[in-house]
Structure formats: structure tokens, C-alpha cells
C-alpha atoms as a PDB file:
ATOM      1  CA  UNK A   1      38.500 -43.381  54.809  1.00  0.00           C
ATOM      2  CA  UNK A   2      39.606 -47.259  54.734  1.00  0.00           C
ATOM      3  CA  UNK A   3      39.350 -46.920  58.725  1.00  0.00           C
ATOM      4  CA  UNK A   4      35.695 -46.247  58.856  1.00  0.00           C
ATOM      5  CA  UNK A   5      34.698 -48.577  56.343  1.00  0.00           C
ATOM      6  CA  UNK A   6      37.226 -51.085  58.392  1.00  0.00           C
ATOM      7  CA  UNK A   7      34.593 -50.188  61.796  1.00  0.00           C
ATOM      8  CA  UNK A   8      31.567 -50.514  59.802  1.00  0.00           C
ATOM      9  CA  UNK A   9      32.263 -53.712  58.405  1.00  0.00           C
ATOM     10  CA  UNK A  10      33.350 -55.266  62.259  1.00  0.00           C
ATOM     11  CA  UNK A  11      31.123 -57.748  63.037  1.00  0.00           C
ATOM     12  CA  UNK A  12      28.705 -56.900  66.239  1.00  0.00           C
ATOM     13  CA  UNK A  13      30.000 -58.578  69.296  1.00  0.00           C
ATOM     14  CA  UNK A  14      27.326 -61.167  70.389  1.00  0.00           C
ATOM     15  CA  UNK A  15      25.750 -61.504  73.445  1.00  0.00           C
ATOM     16  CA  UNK A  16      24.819 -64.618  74.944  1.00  0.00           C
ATOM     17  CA  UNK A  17      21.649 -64.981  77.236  1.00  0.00           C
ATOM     18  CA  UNK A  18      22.969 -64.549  81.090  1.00  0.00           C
ATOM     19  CA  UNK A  19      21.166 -63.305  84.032  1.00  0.00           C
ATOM     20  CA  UNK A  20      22.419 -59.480  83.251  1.00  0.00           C
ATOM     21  CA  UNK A  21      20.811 -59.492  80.004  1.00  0.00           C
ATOM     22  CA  UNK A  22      17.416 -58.557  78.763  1.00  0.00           C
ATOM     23  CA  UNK A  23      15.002 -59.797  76.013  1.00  0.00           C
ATOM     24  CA  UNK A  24      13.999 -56.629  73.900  1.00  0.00           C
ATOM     25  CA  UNK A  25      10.623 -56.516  72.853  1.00  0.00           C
ATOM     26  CA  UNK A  26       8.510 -54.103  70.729  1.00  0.00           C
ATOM     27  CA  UNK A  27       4.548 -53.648  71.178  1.00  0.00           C
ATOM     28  CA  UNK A  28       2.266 -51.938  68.766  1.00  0.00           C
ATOM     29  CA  UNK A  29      -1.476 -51.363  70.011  1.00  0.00           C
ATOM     30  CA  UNK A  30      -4.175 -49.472  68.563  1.00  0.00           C
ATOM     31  CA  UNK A  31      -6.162 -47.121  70.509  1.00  0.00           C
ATOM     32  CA  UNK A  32      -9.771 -45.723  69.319  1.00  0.00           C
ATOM     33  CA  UNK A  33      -8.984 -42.424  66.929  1.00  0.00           C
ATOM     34  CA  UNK A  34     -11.017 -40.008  69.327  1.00  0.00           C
ATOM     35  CA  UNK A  35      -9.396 -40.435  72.478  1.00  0.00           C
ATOM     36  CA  UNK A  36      -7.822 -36.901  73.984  1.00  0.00           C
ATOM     37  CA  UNK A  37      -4.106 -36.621  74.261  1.00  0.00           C
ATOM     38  CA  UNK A  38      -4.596 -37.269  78.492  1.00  0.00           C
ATOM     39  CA  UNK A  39      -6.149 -40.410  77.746  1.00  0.00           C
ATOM     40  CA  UNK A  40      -3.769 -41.638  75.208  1.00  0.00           C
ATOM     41  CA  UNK A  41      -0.519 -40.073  78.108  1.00  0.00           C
ATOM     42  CA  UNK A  42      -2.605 -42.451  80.849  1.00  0.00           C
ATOM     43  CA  UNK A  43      -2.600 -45.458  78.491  1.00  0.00           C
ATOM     44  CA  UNK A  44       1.510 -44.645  77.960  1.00  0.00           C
ATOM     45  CA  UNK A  45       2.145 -44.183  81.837  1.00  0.00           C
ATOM     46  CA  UNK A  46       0.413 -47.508  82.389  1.00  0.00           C
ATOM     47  CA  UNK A  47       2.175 -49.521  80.159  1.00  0.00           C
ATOM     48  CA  UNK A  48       5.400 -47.921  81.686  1.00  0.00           C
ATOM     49  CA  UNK A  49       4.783 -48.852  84.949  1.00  0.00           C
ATOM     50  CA  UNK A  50       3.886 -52.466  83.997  1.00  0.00           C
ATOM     51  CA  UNK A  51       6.982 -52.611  82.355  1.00  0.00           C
ATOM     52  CA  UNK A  52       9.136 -51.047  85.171  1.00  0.00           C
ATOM     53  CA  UNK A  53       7.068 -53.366  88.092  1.00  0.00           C
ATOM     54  CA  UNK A  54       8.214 -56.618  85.833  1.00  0.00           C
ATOM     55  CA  UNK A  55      11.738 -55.245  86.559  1.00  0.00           C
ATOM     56  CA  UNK A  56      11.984 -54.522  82.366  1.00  0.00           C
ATOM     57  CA  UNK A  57      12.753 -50.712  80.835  1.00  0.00           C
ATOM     58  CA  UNK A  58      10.881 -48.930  78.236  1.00  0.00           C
ATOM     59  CA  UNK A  59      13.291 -47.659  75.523  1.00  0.00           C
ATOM     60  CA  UNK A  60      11.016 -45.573  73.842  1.00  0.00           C
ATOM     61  CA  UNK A  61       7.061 -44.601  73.191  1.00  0.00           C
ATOM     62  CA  UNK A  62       6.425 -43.360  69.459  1.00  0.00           C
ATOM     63  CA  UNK A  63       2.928 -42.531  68.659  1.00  0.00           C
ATOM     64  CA  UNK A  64       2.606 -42.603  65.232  1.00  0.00           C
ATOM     65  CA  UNK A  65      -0.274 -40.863  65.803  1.00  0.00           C
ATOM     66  CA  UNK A  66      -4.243 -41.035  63.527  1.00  0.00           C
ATOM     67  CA  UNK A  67      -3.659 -43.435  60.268  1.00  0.00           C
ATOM     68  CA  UNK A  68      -6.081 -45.226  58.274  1.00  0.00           C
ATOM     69  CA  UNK A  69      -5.969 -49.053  58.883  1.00  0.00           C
ATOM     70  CA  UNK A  70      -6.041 -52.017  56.836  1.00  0.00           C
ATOM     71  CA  UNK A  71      -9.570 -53.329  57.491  1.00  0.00           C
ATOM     72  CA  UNK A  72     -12.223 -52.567  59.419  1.00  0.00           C
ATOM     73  CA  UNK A  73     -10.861 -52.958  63.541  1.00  0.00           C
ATOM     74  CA  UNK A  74     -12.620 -52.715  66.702  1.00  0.00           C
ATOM     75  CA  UNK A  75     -16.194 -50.966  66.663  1.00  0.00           C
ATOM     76  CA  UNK A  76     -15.771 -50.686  62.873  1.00  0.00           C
ATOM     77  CA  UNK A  77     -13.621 -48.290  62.762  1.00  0.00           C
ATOM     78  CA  UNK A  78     -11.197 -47.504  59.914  1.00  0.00           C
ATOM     79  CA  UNK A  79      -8.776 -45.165  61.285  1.00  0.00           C
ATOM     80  CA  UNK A  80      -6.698 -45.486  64.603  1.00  0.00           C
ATOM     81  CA  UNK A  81      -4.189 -43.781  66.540  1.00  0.00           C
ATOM     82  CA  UNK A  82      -0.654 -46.344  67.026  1.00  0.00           C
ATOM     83  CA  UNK A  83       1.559 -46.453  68.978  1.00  0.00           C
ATOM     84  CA  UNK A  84       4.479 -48.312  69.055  1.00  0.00           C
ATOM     85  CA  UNK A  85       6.599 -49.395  72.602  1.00  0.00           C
ATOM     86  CA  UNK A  86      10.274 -50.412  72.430  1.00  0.00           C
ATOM     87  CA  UNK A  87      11.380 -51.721  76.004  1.00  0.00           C
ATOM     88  CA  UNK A  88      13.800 -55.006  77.633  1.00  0.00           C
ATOM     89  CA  UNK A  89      12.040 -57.212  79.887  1.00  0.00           C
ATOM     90  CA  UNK A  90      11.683 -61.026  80.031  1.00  0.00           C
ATOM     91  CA  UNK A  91       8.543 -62.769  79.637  1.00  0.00           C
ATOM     92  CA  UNK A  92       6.842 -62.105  82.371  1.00  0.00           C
ATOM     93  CA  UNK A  93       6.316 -58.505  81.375  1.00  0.00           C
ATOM     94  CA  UNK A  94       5.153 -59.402  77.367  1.00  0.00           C
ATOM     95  CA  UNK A  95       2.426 -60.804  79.010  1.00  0.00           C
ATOM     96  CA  UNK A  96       1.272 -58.968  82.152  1.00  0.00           C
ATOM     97  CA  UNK A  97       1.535 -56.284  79.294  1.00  0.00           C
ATOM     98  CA  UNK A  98      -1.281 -58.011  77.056  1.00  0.00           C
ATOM     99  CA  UNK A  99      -3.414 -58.839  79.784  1.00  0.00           C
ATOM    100  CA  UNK A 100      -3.701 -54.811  80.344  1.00  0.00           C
ATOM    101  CA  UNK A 101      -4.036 -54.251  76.767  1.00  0.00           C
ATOM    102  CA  UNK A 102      -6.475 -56.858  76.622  1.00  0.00           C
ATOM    103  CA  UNK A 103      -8.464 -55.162  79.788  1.00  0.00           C
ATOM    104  CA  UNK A 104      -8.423 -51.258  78.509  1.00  0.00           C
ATOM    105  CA  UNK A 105     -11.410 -50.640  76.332  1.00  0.00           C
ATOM    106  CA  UNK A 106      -9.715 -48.103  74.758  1.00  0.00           C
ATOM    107  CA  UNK A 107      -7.346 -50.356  72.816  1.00  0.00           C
ATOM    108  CA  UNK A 108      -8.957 -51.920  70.041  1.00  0.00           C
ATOM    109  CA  UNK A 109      -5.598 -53.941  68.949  1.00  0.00           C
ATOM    110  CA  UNK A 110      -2.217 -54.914  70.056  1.00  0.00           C
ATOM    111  CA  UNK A 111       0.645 -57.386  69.238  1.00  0.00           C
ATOM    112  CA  UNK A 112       4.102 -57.972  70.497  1.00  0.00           C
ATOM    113  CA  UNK A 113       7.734 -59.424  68.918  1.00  0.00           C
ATOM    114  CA  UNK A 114      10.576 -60.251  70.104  1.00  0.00           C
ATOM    115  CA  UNK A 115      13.594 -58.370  68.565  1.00  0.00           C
ATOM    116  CA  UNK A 116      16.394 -59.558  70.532  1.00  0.00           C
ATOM    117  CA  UNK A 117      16.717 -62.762  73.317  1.00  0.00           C
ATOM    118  CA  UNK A 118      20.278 -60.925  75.162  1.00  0.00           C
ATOM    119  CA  UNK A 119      20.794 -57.872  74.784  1.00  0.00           C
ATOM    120  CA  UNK A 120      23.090 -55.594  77.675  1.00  0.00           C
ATOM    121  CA  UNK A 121      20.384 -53.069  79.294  1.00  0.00           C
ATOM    122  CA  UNK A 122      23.495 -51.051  79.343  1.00  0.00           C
ATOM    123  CA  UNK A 123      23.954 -50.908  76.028  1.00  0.00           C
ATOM    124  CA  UNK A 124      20.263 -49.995  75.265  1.00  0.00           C
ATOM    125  CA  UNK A 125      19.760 -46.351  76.732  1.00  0.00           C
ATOM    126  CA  UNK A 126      16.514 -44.739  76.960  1.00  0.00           C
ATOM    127  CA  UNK A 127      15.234 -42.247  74.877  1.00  0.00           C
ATOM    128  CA  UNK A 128      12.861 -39.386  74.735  1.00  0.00           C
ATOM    129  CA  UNK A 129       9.649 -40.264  73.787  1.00  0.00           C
ATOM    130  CA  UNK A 130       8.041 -39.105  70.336  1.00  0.00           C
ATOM    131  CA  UNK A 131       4.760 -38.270  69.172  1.00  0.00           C
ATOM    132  CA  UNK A 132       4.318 -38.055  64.923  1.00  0.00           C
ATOM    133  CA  UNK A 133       1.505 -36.236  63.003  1.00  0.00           C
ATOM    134  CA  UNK A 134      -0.019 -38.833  61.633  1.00  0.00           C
ATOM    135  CA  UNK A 135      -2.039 -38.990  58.241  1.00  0.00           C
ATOM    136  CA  UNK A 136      -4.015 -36.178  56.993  1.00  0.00           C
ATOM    137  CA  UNK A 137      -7.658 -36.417  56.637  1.00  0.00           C
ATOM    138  CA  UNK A 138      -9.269 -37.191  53.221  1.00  0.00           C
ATOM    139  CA  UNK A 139     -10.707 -33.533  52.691  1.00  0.00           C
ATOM    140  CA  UNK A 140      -9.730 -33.225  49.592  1.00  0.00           C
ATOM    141  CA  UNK A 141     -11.849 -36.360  47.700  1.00  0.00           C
ATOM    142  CA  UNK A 142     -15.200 -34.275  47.309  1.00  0.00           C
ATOM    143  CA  UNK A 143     -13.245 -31.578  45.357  1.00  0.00           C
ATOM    144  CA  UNK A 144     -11.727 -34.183  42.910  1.00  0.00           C
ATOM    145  CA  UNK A 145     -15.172 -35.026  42.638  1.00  0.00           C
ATOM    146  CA  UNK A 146     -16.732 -31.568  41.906  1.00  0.00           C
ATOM    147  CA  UNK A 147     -13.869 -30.993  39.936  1.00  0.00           C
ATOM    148  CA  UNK A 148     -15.108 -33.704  37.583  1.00  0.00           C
ATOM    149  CA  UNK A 149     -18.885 -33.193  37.886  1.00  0.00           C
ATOM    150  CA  UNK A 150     -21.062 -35.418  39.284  1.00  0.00           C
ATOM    151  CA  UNK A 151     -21.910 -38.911  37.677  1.00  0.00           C
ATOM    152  CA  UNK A 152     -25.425 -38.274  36.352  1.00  0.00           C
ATOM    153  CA  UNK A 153     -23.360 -35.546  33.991  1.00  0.00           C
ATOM    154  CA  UNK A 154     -20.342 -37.392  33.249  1.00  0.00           C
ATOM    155  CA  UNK A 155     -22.539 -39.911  31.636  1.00  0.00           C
ATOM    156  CA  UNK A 156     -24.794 -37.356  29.837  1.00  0.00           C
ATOM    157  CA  UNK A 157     -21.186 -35.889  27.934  1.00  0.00           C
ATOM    158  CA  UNK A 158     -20.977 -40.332  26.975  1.00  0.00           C
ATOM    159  CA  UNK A 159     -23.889 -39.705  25.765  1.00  0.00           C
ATOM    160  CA  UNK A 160     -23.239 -36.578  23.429  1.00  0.00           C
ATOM    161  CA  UNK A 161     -20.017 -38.169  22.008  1.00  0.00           C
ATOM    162  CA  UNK A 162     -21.697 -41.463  21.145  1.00  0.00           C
ATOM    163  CA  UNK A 163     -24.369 -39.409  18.798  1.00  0.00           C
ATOM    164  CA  UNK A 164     -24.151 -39.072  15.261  1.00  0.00           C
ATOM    165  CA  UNK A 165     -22.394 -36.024  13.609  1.00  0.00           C
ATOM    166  CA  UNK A 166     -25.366 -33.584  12.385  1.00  0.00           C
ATOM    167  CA  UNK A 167     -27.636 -34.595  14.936  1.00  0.00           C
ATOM    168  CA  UNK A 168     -26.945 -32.192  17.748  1.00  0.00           C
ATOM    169  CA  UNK A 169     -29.183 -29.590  19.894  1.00  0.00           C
ATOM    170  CA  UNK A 170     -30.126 -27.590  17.379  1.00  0.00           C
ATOM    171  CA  UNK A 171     -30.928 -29.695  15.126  1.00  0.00           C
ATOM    172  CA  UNK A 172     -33.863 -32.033  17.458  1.00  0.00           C
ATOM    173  CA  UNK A 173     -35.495 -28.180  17.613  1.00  0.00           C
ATOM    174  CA  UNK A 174     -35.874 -28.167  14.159  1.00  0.00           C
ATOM    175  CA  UNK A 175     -37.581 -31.739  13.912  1.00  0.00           C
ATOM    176  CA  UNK A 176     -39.555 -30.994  16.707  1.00  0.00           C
ATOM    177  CA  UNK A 177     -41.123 -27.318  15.072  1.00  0.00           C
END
């Protein structure tokens, strides 16, 4: 037990910038939410190959798949499909990655960080891309709203509550006999 916490408290080796290393970078872009799963895989493939022509590496493609964004983006729209790129390269490839981004139509917003300025492309090995559910549609609102009745009612049961005691239905039929 004292040996593992012994490993996981050993400081990472640090790697200083040489020409073997790599800069590792992470892009997220937003694509419009009705684009078909071909569309979105031709988007991915291009990015790849930018990547790969700059003489970089993609790590790894997530797509996090439909979520609801923060404001309003692109065409007005308030939901998006992301997806996030992990992938070494030096700067040359950030940006010959942003001018396609900028250029597809499709995407309606992208930015890039740098994680790391050395890291070993040896010690980064690829992985098998991913592709999440996303979030659920909002289906369920106009139930929670039938559920409650609509407003024009919720304000007429105010209404009842704020009357005065002996003053109910029955007793405006009476007055008005």
C-alpha cells in the first residue's frame, strides 16, 4: 500500500520543447443540430486529414453529441451538436484547422487551446473515437404544464381564495333569484 501511494505521489517527468516533441491541442466546434451522422463523419475525416497533412496526430474525436447552448449561436439556434478534437501538432495545424472550420457552413462555432507546449507523441497513443448521447429533448415541459392547468385557471383558484368566507357559488345564486 505505501508503494502505490509512493508512485502516485512521483512527480511527472518534464519534457522540454525539442524537435521530437509535439504541442497538444484540443478543438471544440459546433455543428448545426440537424446534420445526418455522414455529414457530421465527413466533417471528422476532414479535420483528420488536416491534422495528419500538418504532420500532427489526432488523439481522439468525442462527439458529445445534441445539447442545448448557452445563447443563441449561428442561425439562432439554441441547441447544437459538439464535438470535441484532442490531437499534437504545432502551429501550423491550429490554424490551417480554423481556416476549414471557418470555411464549412456547417459549423456554426469553434475554438482551440493549447494543453501542453512538449509533449512525446510516443507517449500520447491514439484512441478510439467516441460518440455520447447527448441531452434529451424537453418533451416533458407541456405535461408539467397540464399537470398544473393552464394560467387563465390558476389565476381563477387566486381568485376563489382571496373571497370572503360565506360568499361562495351558491350563495351569488341566491342574490341573483
Amino acid at each position: 500500500m505505501a508503494d502505490e501511494t509512493a508512485v502516485a505521489a512521483a512527480p511527472v517527468a518534464k519534457v522540454h520543447a525539442s524537435k521530437d516533441t509535439r504541442r497538444e491541442y484540443e478543438t471544440i466546434y459546433l455543428v448545426r443540430q440537424d446534420l445526418t451522422s455522414d455529414q457530421l463523419d465527413k466533417i471528422k475525416d476532414r479535420i483528420k486529414g488536416i491534422v495528419d497533412r500538418e504532420g500532427g496526430r489526432v488523439i481522439k474525436v468525442t462527439t458529445w453529441g445534441k445539447k442545448k447552448t448557452a445563447f443563441l449561436v449561428g442561425n439562432k439556434q439554441a441547441r447544437a451538436v459538439y464535438v470535441h478534437v484532442n490531437y499534437l501538432g504545432q502551429g501550423r495545424a491550429v490554424s490551417e484547422v480554423e481556416r476549414n472550420l471557418r470555411n464549412i457552413e456547417e459549423v456554426i462555432k469553434f475554438q482551440t487551446i493549447k494543453l501542453s507546449d512538449a509533449v512525446l507523441p510516443e507517449s500520447r497513443p491514439t484512441e478510439e473515437d467516441v460518440v455520447l448521447e447527448g441531452d434529451r429533448e424537453e418533451e416533458q415541459r407541456p405535461a408539467r404544464e397540464e399537470e398544473r392547468g393552464s394560467r387563465g385557471e390558476r389565476e381563477r383558484d387566486r381568485e376563489r381564495e382571496r373571497e370572503p368566507e360565506g360568499r361562495g357559488e351558491e350563495g351569488e345564486e341566491e342574490e341573483a333569484d
